[in-house]
Protein backbone atom coordinates (compact mmCIF):
# COMPACT_ATOMS: atom_id res chain seq x y z
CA UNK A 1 -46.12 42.28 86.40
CA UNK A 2 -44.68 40.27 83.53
CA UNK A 3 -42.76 42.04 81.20
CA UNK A 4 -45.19 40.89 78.01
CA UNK A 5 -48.14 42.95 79.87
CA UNK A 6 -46.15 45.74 79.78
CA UNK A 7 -45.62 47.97 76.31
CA UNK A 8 -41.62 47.94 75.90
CA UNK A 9 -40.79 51.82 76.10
CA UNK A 10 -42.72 52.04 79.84
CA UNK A 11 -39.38 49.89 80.94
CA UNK A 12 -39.59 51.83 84.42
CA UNK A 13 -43.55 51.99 85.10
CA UNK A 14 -45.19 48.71 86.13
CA UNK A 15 -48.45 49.03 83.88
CA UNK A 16 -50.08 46.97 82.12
CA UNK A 17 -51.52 48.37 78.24
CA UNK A 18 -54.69 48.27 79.53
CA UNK A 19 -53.94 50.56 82.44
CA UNK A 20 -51.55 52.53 80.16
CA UNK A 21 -54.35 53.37 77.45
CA UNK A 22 -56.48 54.05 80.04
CA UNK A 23 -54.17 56.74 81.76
CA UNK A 24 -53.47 58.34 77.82
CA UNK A 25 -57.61 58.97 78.29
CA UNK A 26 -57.42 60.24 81.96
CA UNK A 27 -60.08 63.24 82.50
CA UNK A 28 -57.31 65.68 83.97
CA UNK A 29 -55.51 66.93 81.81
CA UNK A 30 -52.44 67.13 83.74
CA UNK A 31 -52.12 63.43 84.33
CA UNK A 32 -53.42 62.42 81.03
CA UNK A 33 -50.52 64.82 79.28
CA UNK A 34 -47.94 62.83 81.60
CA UNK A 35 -48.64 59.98 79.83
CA UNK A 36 -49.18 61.17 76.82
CA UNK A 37 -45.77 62.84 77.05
CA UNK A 38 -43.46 59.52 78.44
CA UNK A 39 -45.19 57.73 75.04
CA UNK A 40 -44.02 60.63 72.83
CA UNK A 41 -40.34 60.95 74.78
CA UNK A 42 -39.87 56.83 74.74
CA UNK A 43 -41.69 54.97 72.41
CA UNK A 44 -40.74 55.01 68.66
CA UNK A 45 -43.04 57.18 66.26
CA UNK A 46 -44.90 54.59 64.08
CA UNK A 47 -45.57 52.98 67.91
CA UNK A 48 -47.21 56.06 69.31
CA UNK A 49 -49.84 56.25 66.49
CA UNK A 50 -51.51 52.87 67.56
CA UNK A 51 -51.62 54.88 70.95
CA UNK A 52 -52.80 57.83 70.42
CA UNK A 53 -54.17 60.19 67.49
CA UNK A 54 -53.06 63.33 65.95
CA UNK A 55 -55.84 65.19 67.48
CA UNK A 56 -54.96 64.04 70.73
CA UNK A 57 -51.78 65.11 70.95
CA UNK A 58 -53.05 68.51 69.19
CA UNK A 59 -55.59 69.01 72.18
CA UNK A 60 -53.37 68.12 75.22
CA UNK A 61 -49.69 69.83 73.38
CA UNK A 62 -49.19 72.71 75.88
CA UNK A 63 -49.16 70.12 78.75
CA UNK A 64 -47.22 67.68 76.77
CA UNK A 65 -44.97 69.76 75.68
CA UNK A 66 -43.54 71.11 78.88
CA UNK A 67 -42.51 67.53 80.10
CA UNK A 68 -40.78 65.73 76.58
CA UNK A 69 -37.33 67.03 77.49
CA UNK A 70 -34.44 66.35 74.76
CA UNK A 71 -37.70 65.08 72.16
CA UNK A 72 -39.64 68.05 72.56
CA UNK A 73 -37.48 69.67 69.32
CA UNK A 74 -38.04 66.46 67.53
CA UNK A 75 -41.81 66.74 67.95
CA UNK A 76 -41.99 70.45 67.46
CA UNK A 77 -40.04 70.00 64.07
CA UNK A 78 -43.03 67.00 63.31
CA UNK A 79 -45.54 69.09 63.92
CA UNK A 80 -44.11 72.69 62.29
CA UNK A 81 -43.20 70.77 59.46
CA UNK A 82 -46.77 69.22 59.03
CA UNK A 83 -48.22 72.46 59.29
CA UNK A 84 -45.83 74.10 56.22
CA UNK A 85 -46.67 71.35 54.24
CA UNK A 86 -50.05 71.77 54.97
CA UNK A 87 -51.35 68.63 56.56
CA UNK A 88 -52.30 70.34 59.97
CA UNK A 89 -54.20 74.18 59.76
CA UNK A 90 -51.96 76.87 60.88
C-alpha cells in the first residue's frame, strides 16, 4: 500500500484510513480498543481528535487503557485533569 493511503503514526500496519476508521468502530470491543489504543500511544493529540471523540475514548478506556504503555500516564493526567477542571463529570 502506498504510504499516502496510510495515516503517518500506523508506520508498521499496512492500512489504509478507510480500513483504520473502520477498525476504531469495530463491534468488539477488544479489537476496537486495540486500535483505539495504537492512535492514542502514536499519533499526536490534536491528530487523534479528527479520529475519534471524547466519548469514545470515555466508553472503550478500561480496554484502552491496559494496552497504551509509556502514554498511558500522559492520557490519565488528560483525562484527571479534565475532570478537576470540570470539563468531564467525575
Amino acid at each position: 500500500m502506498p504510504a499516502a493511503d496510510r495515516p503517518w503514526f500506523l508506520w508498521d500496519t499496512d492500512v489504509s484510513e478507510a480500513e483504520f476508521r473502520s477498525r476504531l468502530k469495530h463491534p468488539d470491543p477488544l479489537i476496537r480498543a486495540q486500535w483505539q489504543a495504537a492512535l492514542l500511544r502514536e499519533a499526536r493529540v490534536r491528530e487523534v481528535w479528527q479520529f475519534l471523540t471524547l466519548d469514545d475514548v470515555l466508553d472503550s478506556w478500561l480496554n484502552i487503557r491496559v494496552q497504551l504503555g509509556r502514554r498511558r500516564a500522559f492520557w490519565e493526567w488528560a483525562l484527571d485533569g479534565w475532570r478537576r477542571d470540570g470539563l468531564l463529570p467525575g
